[in-house]
N, C-alpha and C. Protein backbone atom coordinates (compact mmCIF):
# COMPACT_ATOMS: atom_id res chain seq x y z
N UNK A 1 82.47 74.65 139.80
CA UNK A 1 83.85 74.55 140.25
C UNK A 1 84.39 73.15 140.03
N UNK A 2 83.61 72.12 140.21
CA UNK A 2 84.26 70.92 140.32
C UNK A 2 84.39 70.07 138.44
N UNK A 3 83.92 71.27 137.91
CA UNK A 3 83.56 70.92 136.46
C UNK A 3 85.42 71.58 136.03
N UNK A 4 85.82 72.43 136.47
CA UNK A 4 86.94 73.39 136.63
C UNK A 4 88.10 72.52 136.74
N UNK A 5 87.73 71.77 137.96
CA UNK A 5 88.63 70.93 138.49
C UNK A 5 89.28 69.80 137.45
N UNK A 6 87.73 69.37 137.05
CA UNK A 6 88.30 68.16 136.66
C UNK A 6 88.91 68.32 134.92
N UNK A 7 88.65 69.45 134.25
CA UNK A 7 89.50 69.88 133.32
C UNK A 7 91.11 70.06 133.62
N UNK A 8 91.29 70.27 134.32
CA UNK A 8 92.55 70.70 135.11
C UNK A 8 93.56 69.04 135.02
N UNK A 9 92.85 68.35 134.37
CA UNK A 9 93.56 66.53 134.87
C UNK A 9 93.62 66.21 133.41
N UNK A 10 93.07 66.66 132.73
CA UNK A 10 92.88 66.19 130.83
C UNK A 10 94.56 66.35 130.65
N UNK A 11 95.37 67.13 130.73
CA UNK A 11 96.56 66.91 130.30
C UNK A 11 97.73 66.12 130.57
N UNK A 12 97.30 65.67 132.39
CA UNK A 12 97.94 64.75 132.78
C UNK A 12 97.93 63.45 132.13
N UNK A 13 98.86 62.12 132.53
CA UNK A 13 98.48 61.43 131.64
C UNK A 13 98.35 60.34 132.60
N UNK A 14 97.92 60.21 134.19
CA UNK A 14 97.39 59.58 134.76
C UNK A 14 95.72 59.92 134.99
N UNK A 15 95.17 59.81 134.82
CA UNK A 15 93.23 59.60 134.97
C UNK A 15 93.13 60.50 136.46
N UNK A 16 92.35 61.29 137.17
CA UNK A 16 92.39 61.24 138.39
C UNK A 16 91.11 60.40 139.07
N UNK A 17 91.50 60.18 140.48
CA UNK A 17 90.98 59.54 141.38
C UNK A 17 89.56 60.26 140.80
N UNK A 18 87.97 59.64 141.67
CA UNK A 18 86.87 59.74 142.27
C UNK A 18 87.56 61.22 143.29
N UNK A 19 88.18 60.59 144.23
CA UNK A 19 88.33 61.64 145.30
C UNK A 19 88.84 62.93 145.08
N UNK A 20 89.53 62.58 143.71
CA UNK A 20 90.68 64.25 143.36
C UNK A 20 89.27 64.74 142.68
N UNK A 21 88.68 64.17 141.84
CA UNK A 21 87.55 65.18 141.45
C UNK A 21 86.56 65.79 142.05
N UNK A 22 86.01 65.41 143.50
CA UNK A 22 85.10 65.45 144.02
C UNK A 22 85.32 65.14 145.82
N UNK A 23 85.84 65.80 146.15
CA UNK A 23 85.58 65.81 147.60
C UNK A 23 84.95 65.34 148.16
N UNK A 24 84.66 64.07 148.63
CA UNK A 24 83.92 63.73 149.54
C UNK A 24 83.88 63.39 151.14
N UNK A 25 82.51 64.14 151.40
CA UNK A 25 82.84 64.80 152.94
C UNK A 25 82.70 63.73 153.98
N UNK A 26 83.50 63.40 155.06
CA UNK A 26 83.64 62.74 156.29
C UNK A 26 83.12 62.93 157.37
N UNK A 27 83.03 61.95 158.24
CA UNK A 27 82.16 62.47 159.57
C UNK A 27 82.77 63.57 160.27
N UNK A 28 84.16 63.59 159.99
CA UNK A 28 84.88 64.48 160.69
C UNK A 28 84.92 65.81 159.77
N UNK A 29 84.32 65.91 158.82
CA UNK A 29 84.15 67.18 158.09
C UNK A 29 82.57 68.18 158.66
N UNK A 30 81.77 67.02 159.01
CA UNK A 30 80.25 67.23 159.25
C UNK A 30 80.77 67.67 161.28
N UNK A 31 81.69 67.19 161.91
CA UNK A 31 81.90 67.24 162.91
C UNK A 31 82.18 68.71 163.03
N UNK A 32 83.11 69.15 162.30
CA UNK A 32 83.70 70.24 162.64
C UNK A 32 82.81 71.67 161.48
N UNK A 33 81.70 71.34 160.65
CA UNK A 33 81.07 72.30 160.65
C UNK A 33 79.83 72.27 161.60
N UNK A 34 79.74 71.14 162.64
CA UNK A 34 79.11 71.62 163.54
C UNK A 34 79.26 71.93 164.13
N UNK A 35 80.67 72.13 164.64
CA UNK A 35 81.58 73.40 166.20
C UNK A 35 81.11 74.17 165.89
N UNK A 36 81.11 74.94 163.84
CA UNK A 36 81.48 76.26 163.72
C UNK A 36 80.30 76.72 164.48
N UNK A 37 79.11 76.03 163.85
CA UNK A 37 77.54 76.32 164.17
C UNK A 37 77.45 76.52 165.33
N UNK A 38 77.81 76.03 166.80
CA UNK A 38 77.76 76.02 167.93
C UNK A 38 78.39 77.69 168.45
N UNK A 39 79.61 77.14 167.83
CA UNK A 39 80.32 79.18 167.48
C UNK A 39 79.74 79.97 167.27
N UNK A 40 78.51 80.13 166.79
CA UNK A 40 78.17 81.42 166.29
C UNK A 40 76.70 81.14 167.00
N UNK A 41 76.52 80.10 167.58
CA UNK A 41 75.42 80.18 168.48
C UNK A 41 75.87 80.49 169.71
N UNK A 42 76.45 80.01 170.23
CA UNK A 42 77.38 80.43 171.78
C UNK A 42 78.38 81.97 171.35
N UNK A 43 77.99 82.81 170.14
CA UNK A 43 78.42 84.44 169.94
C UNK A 43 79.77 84.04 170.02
N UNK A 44 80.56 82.95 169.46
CA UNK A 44 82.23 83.30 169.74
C UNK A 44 82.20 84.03 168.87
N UNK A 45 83.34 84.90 169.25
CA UNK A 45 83.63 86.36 168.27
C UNK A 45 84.49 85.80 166.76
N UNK A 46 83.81 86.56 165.98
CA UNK A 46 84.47 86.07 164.15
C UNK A 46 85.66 85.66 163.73
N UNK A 47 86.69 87.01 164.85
CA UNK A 47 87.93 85.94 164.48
C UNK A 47 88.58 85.07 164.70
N UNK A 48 87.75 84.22 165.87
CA UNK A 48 87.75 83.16 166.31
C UNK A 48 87.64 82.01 165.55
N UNK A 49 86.26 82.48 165.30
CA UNK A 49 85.67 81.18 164.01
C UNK A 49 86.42 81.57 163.03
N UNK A 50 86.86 82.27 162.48
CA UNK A 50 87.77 82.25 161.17
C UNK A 50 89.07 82.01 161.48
N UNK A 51 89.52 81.79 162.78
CA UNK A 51 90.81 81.32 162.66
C UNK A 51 91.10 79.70 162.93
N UNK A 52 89.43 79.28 163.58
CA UNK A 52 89.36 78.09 163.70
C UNK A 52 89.14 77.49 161.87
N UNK A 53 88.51 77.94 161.40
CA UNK A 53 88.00 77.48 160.23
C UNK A 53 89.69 77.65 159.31
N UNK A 54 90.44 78.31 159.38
CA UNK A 54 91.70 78.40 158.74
C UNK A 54 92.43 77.07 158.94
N UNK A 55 92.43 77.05 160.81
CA UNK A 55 93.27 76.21 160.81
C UNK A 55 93.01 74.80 159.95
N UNK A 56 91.51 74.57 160.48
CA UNK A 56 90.99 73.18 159.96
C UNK A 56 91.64 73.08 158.26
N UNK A 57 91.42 74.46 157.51
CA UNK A 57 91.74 74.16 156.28
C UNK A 57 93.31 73.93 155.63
N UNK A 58 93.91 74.38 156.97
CA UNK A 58 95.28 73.92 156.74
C UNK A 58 95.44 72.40 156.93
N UNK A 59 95.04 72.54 157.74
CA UNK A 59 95.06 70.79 158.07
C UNK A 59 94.51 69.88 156.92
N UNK A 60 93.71 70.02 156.20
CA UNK A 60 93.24 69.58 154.95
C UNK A 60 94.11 69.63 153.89
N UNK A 61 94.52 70.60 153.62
CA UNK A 61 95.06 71.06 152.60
C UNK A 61 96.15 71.97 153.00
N UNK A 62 97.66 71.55 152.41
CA UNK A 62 98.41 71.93 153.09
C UNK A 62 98.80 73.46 151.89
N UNK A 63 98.14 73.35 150.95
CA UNK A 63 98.03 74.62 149.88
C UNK A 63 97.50 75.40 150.11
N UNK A 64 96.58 75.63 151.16
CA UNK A 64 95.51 76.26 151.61
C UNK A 64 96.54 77.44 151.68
N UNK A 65 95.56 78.60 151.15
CA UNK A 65 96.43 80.27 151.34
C UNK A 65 95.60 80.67 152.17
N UNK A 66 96.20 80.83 153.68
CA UNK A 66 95.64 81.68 154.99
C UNK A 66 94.86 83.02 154.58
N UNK A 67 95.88 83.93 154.20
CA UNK A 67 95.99 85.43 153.88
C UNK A 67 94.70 85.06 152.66
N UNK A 68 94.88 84.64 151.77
CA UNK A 68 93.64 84.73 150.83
C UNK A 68 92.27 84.22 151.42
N UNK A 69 92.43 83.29 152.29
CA UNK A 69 91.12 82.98 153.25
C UNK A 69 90.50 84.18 153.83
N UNK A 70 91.40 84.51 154.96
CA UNK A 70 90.98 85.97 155.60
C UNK A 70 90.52 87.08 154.93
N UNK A 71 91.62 87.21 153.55
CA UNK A 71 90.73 88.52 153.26
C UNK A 71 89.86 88.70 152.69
N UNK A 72 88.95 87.03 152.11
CA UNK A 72 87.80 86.88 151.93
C UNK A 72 86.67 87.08 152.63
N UNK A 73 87.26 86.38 154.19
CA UNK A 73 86.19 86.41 155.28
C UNK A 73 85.65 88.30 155.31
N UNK A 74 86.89 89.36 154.79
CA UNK A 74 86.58 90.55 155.38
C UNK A 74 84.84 91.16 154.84
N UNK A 75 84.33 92.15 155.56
CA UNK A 75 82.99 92.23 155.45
C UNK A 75 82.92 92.63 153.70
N UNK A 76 81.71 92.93 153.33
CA UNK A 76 81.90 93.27 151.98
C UNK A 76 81.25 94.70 152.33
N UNK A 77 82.05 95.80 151.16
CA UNK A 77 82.04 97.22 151.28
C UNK A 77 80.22 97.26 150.33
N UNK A 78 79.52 98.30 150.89
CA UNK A 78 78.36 98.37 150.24
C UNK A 78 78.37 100.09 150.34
N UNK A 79 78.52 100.56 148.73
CA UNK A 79 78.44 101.61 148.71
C UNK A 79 76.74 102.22 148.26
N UNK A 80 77.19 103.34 149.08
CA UNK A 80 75.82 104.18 148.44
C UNK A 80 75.36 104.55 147.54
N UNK A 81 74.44 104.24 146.27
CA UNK A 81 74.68 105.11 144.59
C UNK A 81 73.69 106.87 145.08
């Protein structure tokens, strides 16, 4: 993915940052995937944690698509052959 990314900048004609290519994670990133962990150890119910985990990603990223988040989180269908 981040190989994806950084193709995505070749046409611009400013260089991108270290940071635009590569995310690098903060204490406060490591903070808040350790709530989630606590969440699902203390059984908070899923759409809890997925609405906590939304919000955080709004807050990050203000592009962030909610609706495409969620209907990722949904279970995956496993059919019978």
């Amino acid at each position: 993915m981040k190989i994806a990314m950084a193709t995505t900048f070749v046409a611009e004609t400013n260089p991108p940052t270290l940071t635009q290519l590569f995310y690098i994670m903060t204490k406060k990133d490591f903070e808040f995937l350790a709530s989630i962990v606590r969440m699902v150890r203390n059984e908070v119910p899923v759409d809890m944690i997925e609405g906590s985990i939304a919000n955080y990603c709004i807050q990050q990223n203000s592009r962030f698509d909610e609706d495409r988040f969620r209907d990722a989180c949904k279970p995956l269908v496993v059919r019978e052959v």
